[in-house]
PDB file of N, CA and C in Angstrom:
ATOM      1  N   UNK A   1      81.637  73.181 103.668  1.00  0.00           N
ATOM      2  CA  UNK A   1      82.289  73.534 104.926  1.00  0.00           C
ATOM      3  C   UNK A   1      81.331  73.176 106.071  1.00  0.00           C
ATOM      4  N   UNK A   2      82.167  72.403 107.465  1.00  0.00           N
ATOM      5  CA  UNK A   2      81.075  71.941 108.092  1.00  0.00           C
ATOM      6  C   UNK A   2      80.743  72.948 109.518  1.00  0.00           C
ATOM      7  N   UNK A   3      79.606  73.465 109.743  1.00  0.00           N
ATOM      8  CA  UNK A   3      79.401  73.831 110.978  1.00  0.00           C
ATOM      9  C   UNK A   3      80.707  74.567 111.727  1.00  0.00           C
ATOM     10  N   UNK A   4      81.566  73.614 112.215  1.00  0.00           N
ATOM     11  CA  UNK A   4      82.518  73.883 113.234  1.00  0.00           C
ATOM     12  C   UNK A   4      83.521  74.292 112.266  1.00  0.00           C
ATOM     13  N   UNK A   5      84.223  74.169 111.362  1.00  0.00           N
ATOM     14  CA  UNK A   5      84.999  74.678 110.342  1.00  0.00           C
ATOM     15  C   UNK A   5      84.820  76.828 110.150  1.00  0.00           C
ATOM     16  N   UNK A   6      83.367  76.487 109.926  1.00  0.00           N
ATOM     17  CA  UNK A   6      82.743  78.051 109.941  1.00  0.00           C
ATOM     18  C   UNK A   6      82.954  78.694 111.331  1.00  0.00           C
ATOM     19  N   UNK A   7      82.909  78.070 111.862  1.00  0.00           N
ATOM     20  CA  UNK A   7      82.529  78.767 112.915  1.00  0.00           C
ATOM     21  C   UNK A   7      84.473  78.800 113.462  1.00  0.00           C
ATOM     22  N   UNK A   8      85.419  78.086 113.486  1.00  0.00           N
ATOM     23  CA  UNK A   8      86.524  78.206 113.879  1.00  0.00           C
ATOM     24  C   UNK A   8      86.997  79.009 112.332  1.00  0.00           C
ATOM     25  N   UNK A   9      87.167  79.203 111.296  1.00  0.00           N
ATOM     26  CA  UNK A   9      87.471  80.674 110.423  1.00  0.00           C
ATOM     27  C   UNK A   9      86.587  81.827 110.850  1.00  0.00           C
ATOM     28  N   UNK A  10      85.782  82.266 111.411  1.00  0.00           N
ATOM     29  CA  UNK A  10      85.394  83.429 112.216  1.00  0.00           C
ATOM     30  C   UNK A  10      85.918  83.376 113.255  1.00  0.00           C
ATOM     31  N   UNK A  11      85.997  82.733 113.931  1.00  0.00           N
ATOM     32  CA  UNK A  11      87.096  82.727 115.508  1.00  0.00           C
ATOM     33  C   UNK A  11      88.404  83.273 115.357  1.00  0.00           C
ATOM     34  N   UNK A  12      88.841  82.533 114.584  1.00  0.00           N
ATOM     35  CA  UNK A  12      90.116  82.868 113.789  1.00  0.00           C
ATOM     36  C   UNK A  12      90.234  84.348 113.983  1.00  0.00           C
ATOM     37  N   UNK A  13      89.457  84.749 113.370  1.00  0.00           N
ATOM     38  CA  UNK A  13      89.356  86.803 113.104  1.00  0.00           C
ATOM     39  C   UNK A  13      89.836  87.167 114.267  1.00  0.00           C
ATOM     40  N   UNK A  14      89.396  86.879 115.573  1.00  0.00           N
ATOM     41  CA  UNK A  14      89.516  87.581 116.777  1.00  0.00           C
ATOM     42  C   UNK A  14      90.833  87.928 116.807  1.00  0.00           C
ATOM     43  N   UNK A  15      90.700  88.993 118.491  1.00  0.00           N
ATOM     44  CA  UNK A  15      91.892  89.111 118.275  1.00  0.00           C
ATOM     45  C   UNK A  15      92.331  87.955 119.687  1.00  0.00           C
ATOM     46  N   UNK A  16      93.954  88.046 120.022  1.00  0.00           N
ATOM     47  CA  UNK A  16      94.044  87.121 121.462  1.00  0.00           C
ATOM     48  C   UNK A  16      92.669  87.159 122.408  1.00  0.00           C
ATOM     49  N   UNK A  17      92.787  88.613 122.901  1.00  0.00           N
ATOM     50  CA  UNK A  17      91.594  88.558 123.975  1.00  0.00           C
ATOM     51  C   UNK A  17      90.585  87.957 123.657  1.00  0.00           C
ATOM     52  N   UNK A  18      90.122  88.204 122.514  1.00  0.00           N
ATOM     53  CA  UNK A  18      88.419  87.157 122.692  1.00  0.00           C
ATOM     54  C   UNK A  18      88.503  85.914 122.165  1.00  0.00           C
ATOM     55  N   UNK A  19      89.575  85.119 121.554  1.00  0.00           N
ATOM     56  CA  UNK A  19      90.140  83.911 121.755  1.00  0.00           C
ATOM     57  C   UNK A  19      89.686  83.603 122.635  1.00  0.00           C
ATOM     58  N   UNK A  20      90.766  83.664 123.742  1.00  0.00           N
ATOM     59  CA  UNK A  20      90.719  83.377 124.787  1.00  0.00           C
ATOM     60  C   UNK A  20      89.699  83.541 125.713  1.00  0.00           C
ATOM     61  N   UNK A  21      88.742  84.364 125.881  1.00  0.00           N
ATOM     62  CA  UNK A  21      87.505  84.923 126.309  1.00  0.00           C
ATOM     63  C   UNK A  21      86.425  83.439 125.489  1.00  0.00           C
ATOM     64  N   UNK A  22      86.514  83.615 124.250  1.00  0.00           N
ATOM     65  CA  UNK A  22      85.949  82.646 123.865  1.00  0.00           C
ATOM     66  C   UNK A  22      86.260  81.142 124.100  1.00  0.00           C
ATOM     67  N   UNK A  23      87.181  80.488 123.937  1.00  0.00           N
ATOM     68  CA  UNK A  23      87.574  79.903 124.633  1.00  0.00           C
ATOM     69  C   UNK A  23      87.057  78.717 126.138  1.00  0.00           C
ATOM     70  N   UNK A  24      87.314  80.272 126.981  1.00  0.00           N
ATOM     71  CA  UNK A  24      86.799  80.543 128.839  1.00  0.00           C
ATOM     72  C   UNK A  24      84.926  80.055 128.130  1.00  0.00           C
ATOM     73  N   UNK A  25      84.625  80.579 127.969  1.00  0.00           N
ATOM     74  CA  UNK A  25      83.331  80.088 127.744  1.00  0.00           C
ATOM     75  C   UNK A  25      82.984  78.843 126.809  1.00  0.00           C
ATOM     76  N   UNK A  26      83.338  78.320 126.325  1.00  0.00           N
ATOM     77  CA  UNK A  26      83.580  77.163 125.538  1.00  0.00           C
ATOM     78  C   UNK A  26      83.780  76.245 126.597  1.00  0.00           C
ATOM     79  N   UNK A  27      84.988  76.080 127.351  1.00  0.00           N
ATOM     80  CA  UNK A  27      85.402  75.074 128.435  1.00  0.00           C
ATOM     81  C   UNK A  27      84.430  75.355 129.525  1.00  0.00           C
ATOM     82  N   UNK A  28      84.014  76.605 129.983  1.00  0.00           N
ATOM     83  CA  UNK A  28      82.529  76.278 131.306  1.00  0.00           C
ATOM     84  C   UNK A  28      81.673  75.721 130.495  1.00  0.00           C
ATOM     85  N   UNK A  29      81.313  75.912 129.434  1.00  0.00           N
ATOM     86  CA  UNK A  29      80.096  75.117 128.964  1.00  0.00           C
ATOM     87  C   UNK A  29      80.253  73.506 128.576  1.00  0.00           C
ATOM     88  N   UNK A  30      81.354  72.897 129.344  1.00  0.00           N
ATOM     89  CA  UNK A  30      81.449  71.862 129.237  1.00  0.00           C
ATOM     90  C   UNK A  30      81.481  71.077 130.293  1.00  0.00           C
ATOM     91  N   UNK A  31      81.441  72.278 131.887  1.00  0.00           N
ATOM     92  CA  UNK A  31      81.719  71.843 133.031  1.00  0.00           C
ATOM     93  C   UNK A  31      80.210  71.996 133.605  1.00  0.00           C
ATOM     94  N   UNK A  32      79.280  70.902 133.153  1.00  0.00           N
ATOM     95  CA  UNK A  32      77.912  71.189 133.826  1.00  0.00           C
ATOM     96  C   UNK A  32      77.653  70.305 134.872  1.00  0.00           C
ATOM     97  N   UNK A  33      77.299  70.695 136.000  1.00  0.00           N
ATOM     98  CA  UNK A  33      76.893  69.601 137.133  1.00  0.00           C
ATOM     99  C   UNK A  33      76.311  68.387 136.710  1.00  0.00           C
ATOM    100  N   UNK A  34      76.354  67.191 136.891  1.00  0.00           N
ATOM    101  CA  UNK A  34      75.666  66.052 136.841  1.00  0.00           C
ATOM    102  C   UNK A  34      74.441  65.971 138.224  1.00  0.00           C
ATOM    103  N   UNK A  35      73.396  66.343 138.453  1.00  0.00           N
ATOM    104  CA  UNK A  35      73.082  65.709 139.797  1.00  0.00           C
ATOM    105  C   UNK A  35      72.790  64.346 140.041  1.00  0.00           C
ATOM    106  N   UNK A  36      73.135  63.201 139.209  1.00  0.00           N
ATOM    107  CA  UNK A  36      73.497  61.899 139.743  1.00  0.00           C
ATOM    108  C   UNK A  36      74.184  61.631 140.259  1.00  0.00           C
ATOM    109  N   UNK A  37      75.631  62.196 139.837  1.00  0.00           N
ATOM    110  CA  UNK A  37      77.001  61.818 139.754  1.00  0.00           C
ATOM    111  C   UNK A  37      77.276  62.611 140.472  1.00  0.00           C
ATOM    112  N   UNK A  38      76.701  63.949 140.958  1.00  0.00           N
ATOM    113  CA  UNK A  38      76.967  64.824 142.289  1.00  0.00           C
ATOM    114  C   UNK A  38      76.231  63.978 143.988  1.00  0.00           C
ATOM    115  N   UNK A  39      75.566  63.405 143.274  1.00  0.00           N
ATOM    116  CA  UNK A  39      74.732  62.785 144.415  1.00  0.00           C
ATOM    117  C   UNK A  39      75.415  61.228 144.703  1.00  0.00           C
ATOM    118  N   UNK A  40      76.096  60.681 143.849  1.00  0.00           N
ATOM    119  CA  UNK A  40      76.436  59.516 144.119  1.00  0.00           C
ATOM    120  C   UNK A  40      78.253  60.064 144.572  1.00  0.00           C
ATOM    121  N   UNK A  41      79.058  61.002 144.374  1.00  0.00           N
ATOM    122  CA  UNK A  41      80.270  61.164 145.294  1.00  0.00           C
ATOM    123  C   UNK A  41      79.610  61.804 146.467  1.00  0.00           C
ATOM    124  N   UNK A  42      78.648  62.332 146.910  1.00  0.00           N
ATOM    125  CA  UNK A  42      77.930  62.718 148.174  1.00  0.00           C
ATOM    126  C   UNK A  42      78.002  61.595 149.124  1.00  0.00           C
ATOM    127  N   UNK A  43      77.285  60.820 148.443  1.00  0.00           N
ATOM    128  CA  UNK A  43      77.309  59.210 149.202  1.00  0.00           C
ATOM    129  C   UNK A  43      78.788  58.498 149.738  1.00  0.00           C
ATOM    130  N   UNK A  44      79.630  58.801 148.745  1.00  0.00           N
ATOM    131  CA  UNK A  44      80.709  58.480 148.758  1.00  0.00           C
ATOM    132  C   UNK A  44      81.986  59.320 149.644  1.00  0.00           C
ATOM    133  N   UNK A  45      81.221  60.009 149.668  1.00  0.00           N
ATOM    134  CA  UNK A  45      81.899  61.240 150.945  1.00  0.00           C
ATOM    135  C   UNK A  45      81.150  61.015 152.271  1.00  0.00           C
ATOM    136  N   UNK A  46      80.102  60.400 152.262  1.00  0.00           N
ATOM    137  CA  UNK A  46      79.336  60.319 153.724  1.00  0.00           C
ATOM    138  C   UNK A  46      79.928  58.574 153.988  1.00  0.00           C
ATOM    139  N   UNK A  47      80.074  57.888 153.387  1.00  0.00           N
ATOM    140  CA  UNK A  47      80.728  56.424 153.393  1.00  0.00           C
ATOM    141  C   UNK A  47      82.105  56.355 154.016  1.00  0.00           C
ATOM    142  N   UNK A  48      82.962  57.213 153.041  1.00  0.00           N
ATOM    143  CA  UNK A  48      84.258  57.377 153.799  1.00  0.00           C
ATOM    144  C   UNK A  48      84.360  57.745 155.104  1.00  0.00           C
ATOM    145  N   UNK A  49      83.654  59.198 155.529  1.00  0.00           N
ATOM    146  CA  UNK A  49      83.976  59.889 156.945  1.00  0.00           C
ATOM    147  C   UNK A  49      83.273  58.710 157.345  1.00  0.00           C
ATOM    148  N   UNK A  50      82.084  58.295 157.502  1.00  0.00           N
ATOM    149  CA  UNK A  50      81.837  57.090 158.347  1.00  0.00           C
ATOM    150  C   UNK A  50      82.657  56.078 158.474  1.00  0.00           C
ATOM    151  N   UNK A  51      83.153  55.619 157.326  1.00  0.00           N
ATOM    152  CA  UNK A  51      84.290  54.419 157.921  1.00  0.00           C
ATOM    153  C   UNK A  51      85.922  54.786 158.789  1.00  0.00           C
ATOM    154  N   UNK A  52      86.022  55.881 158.662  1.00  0.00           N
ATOM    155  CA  UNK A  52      86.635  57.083 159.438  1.00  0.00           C
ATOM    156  C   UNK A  52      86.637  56.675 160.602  1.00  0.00           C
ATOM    157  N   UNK A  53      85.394  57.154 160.920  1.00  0.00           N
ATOM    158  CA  UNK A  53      84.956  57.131 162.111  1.00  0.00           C
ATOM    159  C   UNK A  53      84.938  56.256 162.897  1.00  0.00           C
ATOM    160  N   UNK A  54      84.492  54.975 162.228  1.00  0.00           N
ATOM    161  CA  UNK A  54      84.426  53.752 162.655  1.00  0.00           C
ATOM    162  C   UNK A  54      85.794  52.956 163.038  1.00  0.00           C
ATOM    163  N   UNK A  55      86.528  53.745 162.522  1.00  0.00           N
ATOM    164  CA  UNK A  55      88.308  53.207 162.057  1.00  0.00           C
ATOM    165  C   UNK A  55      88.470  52.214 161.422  1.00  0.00           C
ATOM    166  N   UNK A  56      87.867  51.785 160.226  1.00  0.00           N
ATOM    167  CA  UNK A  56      88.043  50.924 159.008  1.00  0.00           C
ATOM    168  C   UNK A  56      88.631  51.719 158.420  1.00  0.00           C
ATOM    169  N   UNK A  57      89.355  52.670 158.454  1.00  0.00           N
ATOM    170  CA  UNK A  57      90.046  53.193 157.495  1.00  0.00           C
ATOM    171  C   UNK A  57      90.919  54.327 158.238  1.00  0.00           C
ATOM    172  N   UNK A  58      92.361  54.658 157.963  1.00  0.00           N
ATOM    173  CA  UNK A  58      92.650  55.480 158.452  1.00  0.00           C
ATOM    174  C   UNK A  58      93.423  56.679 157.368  1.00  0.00           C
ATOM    175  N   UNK A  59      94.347  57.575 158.172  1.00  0.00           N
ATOM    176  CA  UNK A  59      94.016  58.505 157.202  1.00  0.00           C
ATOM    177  C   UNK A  59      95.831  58.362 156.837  1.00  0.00           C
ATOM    178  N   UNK A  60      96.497  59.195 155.903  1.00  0.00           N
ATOM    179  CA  UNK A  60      97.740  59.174 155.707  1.00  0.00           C
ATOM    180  C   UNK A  60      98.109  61.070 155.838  1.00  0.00           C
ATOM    181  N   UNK A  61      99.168  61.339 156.153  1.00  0.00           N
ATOM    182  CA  UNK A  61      99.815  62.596 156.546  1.00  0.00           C
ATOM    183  C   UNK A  61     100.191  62.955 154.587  1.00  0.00           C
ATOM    184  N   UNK A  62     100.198  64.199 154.320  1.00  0.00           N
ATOM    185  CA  UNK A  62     100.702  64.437 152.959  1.00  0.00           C
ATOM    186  C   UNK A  62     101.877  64.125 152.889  1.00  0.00           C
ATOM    187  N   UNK A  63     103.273  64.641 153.823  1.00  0.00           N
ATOM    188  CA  UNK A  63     104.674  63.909 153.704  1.00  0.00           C
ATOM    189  C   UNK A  63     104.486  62.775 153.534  1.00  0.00           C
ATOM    190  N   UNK A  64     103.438  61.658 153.534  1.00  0.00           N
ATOM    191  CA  UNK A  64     103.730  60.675 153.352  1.00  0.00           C
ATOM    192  C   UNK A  64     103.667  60.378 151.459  1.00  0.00           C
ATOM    193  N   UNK A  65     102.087  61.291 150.955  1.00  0.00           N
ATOM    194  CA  UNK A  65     102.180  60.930 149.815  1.00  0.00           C
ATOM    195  C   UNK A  65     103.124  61.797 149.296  1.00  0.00           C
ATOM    196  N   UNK A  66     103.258  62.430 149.814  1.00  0.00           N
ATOM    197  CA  UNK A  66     104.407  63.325 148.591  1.00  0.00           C
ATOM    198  C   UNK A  66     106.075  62.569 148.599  1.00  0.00           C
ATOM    199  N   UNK A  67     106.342  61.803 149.632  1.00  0.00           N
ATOM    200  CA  UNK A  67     107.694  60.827 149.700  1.00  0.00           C
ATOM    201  C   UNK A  67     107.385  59.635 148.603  1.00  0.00           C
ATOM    202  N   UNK A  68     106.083  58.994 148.716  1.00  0.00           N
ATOM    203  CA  UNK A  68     106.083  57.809 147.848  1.00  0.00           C
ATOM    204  C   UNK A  68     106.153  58.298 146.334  1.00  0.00           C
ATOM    205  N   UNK A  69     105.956  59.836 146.000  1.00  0.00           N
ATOM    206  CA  UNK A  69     105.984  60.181 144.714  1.00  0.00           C
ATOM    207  C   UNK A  69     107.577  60.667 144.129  1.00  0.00           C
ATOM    208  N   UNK A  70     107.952  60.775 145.047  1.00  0.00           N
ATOM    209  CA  UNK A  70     109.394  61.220 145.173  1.00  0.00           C
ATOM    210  C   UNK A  70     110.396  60.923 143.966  1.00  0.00           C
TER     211      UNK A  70
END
């Protein structure tokens, strides 16, 4: 029996609540910051408002995207 097998037939036991509790902690421990990849959409957020600004780019109203999804 491998590792994760064992360990999901003891899970099993629980009841809903700590499923699910377990679970909740299972999925945050999968949501860990990158600080590369936090630092490189940083850039990418200071790029945009600058071209913003510059008016290379403009912006769209939500009625608009929510009509083209229509």
């Amino acid at each position: 029996m491998t590792t994760t097998d064992s360990i999901f037939k003891e899970a099993s036991t629980l009841s809903p609540s700590e499923k699910a509790q377990l679970i909740d902690r299972l999925i945050s421990s999968l949501d860990k910051s990158d600080k590369e990849i936090d630092e490189l959409w940083a850039k990418e957020v200071e790029d945009r408002i600058d071209a913003y600004d510059q008016g290379k780019i403009k912006t769209i109203s939500i009625e608009e995207v929510l009509h083209k999804y229509r």
